[in-house]
N, C-alpha and C. Protein backbone atom coordinates (compact mmCIF):
# COMPACT_ATOMS: atom_id res chain seq x y z
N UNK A 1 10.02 -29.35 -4.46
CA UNK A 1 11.30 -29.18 -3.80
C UNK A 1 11.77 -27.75 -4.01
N UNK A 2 12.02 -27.15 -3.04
CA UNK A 2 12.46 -25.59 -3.02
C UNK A 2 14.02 -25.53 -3.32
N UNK A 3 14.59 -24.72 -4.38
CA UNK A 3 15.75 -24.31 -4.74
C UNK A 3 16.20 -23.26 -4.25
N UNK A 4 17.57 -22.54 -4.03
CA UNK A 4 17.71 -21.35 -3.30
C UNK A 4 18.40 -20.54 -4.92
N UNK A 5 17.84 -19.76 -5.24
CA UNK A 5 17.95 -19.09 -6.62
C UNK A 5 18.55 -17.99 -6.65
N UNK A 6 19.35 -17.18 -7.77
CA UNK A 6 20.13 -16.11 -7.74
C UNK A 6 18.71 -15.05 -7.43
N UNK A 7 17.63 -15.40 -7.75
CA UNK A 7 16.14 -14.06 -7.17
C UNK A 7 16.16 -14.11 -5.58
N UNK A 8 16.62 -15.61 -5.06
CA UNK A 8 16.08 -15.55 -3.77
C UNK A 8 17.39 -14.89 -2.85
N UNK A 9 18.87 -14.99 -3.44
CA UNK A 9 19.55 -13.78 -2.75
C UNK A 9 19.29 -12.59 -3.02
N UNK A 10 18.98 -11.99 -4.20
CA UNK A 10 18.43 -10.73 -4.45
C UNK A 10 17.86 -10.44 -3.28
N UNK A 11 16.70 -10.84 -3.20
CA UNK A 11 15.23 -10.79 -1.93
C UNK A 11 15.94 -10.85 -0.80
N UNK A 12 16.40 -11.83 -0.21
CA UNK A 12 16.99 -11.60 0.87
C UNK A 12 17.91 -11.09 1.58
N UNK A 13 18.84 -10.02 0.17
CA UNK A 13 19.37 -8.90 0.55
C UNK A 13 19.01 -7.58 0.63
N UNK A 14 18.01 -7.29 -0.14
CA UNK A 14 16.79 -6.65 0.35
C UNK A 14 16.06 -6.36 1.15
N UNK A 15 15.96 -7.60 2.14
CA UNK A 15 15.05 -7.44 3.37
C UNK A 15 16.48 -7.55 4.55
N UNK A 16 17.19 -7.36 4.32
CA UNK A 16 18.37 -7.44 5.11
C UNK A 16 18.77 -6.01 5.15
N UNK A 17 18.66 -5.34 3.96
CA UNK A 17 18.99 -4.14 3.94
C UNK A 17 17.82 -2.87 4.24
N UNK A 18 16.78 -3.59 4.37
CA UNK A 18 15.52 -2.55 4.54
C UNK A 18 16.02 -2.75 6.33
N UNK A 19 16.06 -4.31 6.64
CA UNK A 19 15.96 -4.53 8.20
C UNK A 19 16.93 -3.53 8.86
N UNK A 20 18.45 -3.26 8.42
CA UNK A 20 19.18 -2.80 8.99
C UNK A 20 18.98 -1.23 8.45
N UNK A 21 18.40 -0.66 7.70
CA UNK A 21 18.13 0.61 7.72
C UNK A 21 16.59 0.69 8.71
N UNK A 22 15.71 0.39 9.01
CA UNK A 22 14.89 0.50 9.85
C UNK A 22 15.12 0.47 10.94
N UNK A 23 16.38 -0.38 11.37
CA UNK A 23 16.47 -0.73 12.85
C UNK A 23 17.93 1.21 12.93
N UNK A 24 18.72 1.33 12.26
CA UNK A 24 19.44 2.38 12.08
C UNK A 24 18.54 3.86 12.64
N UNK A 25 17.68 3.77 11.88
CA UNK A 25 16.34 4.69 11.74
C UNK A 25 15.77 5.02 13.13
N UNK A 26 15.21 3.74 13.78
CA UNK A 26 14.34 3.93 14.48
C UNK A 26 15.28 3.78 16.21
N UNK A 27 16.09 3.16 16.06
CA UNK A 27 16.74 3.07 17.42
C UNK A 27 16.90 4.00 18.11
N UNK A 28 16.85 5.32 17.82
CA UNK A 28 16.78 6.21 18.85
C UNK A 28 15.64 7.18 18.82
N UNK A 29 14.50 6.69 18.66
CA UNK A 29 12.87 7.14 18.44
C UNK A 29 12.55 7.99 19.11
N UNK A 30 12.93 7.68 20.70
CA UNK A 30 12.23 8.36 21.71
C UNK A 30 10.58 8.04 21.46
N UNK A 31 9.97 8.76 21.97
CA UNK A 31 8.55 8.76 22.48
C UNK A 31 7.71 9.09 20.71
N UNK A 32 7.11 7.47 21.09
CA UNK A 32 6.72 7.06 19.63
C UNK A 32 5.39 8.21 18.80
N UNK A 33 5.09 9.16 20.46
CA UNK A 33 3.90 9.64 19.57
C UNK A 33 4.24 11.02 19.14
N UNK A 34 5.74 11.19 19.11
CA UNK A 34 6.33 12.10 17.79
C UNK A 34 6.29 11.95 16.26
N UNK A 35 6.01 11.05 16.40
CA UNK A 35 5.78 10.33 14.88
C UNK A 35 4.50 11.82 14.11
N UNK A 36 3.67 12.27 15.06
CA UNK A 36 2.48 13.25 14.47
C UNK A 36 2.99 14.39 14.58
N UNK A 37 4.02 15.02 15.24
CA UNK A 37 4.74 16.00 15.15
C UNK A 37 5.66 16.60 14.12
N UNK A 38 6.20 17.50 13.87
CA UNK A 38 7.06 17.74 13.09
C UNK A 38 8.56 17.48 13.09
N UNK A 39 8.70 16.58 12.30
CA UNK A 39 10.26 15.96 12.47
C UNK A 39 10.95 16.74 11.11
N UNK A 40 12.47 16.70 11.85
CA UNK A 40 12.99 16.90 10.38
C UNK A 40 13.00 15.72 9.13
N UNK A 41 14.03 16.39 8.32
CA UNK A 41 13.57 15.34 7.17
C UNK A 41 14.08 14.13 7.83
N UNK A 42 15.52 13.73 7.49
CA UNK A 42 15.64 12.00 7.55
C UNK A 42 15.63 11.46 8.92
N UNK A 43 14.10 11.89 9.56
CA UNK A 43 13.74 11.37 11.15
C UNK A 43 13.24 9.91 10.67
N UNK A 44 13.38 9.04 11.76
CA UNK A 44 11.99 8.27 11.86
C UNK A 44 11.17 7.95 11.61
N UNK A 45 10.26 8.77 11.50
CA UNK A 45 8.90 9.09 11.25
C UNK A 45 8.70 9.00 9.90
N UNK A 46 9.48 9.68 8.97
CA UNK A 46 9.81 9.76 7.23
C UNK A 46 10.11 7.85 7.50
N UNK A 47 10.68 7.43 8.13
CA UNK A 47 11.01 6.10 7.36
C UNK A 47 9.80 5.45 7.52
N UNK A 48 9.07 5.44 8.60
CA UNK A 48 7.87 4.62 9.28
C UNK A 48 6.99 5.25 7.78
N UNK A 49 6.83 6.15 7.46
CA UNK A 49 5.96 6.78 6.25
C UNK A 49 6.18 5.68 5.04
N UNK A 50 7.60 5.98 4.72
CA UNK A 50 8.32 5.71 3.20
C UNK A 50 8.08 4.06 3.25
N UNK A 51 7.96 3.88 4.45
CA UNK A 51 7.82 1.96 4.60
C UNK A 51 6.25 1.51 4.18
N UNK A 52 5.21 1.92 4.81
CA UNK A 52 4.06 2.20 4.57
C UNK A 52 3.65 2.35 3.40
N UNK A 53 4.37 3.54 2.43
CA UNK A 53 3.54 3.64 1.16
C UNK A 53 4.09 2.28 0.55
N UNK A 54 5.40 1.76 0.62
CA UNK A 54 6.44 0.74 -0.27
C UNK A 54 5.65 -0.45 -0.17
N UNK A 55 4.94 -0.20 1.15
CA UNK A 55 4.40 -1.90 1.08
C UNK A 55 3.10 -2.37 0.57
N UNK A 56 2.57 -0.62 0.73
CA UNK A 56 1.39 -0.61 -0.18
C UNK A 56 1.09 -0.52 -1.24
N UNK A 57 2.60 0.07 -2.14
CA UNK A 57 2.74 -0.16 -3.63
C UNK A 57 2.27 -1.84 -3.86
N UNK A 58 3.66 -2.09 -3.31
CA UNK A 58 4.07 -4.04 -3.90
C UNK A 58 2.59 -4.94 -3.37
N UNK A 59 2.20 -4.78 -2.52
CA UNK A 59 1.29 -5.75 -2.23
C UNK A 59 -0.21 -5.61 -3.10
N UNK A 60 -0.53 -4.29 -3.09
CA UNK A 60 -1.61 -3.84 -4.04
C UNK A 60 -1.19 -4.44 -5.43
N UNK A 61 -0.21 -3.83 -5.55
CA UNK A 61 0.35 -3.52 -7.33
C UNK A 61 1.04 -4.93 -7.73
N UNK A 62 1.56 -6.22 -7.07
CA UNK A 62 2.14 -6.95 -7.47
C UNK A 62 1.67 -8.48 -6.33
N UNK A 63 1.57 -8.27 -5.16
CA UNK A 63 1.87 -9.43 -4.89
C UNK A 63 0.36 -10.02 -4.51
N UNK A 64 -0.89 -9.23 -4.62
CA UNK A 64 -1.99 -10.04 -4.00
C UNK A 64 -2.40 -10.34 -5.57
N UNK A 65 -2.21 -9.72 -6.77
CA UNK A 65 -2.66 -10.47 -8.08
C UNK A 65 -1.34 -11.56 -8.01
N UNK A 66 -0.08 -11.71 -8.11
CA UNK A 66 0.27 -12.69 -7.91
C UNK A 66 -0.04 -13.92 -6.96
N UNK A 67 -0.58 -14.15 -5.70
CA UNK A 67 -0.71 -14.63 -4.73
C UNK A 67 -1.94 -15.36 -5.11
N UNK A 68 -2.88 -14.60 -5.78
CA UNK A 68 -4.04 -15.26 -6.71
C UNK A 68 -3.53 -16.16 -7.54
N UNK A 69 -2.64 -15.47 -8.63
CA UNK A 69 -2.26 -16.92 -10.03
C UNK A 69 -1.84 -17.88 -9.39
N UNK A 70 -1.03 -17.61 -7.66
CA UNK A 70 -0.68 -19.12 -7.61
C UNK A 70 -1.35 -20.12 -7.11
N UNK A 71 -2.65 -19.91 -6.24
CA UNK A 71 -3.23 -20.65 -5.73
C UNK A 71 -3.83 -20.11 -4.43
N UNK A 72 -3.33 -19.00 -4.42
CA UNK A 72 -3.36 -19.00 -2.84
C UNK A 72 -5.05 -18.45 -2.16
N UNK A 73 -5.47 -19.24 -1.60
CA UNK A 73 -7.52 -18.86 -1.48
C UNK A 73 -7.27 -17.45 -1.07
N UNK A 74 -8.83 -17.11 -0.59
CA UNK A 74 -9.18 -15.77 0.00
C UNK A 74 -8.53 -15.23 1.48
N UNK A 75 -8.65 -16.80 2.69
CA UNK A 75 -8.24 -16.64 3.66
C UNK A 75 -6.74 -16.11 3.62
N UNK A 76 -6.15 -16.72 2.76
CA UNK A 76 -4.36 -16.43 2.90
C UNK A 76 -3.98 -14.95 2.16
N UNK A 77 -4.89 -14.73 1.25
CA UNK A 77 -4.96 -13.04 0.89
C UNK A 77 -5.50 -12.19 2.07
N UNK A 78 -6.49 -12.48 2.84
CA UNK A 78 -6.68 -12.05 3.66
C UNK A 78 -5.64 -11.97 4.84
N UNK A 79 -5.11 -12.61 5.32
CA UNK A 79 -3.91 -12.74 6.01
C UNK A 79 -2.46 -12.36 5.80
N UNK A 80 -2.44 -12.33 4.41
CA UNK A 80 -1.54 -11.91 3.73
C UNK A 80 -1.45 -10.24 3.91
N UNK A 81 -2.51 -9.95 4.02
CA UNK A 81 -3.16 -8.09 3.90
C UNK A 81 -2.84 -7.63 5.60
N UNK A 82 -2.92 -8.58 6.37
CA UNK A 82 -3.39 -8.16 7.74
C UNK A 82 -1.54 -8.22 8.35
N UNK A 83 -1.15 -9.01 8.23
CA UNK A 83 -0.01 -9.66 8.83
C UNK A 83 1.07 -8.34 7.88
N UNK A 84 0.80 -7.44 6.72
CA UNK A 84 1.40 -6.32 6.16
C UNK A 84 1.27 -5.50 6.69
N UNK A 85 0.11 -5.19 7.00
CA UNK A 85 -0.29 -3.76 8.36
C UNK A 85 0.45 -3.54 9.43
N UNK A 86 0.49 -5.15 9.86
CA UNK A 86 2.05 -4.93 11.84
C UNK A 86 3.05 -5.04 10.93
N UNK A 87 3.58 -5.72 10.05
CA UNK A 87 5.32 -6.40 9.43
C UNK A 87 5.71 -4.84 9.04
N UNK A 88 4.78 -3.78 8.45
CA UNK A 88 5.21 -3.35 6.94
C UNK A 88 5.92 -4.22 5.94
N UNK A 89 7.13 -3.72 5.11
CA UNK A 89 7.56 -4.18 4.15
C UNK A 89 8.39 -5.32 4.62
N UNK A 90 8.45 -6.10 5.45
CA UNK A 90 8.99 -6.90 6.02
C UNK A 90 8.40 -8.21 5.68
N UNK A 91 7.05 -8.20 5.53
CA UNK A 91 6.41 -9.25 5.18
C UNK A 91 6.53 -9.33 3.28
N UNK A 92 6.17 -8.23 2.40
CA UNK A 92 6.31 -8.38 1.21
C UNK A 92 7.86 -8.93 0.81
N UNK A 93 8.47 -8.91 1.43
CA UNK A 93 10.23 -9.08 1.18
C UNK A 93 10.26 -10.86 1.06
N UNK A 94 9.46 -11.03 2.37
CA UNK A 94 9.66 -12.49 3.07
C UNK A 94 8.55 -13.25 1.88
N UNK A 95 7.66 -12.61 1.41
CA UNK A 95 6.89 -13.09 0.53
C UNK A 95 7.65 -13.45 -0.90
N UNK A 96 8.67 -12.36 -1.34
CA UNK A 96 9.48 -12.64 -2.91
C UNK A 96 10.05 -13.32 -2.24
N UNK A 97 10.65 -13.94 -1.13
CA UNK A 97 12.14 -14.74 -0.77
C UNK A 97 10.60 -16.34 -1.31
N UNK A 98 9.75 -16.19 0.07
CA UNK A 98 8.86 -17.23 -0.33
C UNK A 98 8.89 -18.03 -1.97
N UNK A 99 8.17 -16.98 -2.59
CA UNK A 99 7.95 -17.02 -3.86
C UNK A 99 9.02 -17.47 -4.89
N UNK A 100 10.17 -17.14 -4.49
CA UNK A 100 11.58 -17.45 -5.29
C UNK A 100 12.12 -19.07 -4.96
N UNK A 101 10.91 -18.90 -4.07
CA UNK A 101 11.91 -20.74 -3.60
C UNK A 101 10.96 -21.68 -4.14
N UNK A 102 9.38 -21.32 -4.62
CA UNK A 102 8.41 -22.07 -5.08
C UNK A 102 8.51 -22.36 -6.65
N UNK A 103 8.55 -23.14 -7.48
CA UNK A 103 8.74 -23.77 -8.75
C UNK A 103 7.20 -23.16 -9.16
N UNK A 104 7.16 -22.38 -10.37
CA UNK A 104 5.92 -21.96 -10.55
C UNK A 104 5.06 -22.54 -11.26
N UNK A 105 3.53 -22.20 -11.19
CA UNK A 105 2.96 -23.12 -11.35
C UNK A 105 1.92 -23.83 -12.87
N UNK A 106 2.18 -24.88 -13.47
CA UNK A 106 1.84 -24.49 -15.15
C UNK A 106 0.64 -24.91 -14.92
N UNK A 107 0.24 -23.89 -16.15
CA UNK A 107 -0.99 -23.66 -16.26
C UNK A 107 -2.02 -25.00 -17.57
């Protein structure tokens, strides 16, 4: 039975607050293949970056060895990896909200 926990508002103010700074960010993009050009600093392009490395910290560094202790096979790590590449950090967010609602598991 899933509980809604003081971690799982944490998380989901988090991905609330990444969502509405990304969407802030990117809404006036223009022509996406500026992204290889030279932008100033707090363009776009810096966020599409800063999102990228963030998700590649947490998922490397925390959530695919976690995702292992809990059970989760190869296929769903695998999917887990792929479905991070289109989300960015959108998916690792939705993963701690996940994770915060699951009773963990004894060993």
């Amino acid at each position: 039975m899933s509980r809604i926990t003081g971690e799982t508002w944490i998380w989901s103010g988090i991905l609330i607050v990444w969502l509405l700074v990304t969407v802030m960010v990117t809404r006036n993009a223009g022509d996406m293949m500026e992204f290889f050009g030279a932008q100033p600093l707090l363009s776009w392009s810096n966020q599409v970056l800063l999102d990228f490395y963030l998700t590649a910290l947490v998922v490397l560094a925390f959530i695919l060895p976690d995702a292992r202790a809990r059970g989760v096979g190869s296929i769903g790590i695998i999917i887990l990896v792929i479905l991070t590449l289109g989300l960015g950090a959108f998916l690792p967010l939705a993963y701690m909200i996940w994770r915060s609602l699951k009773p963990a598991v004894s060993q």
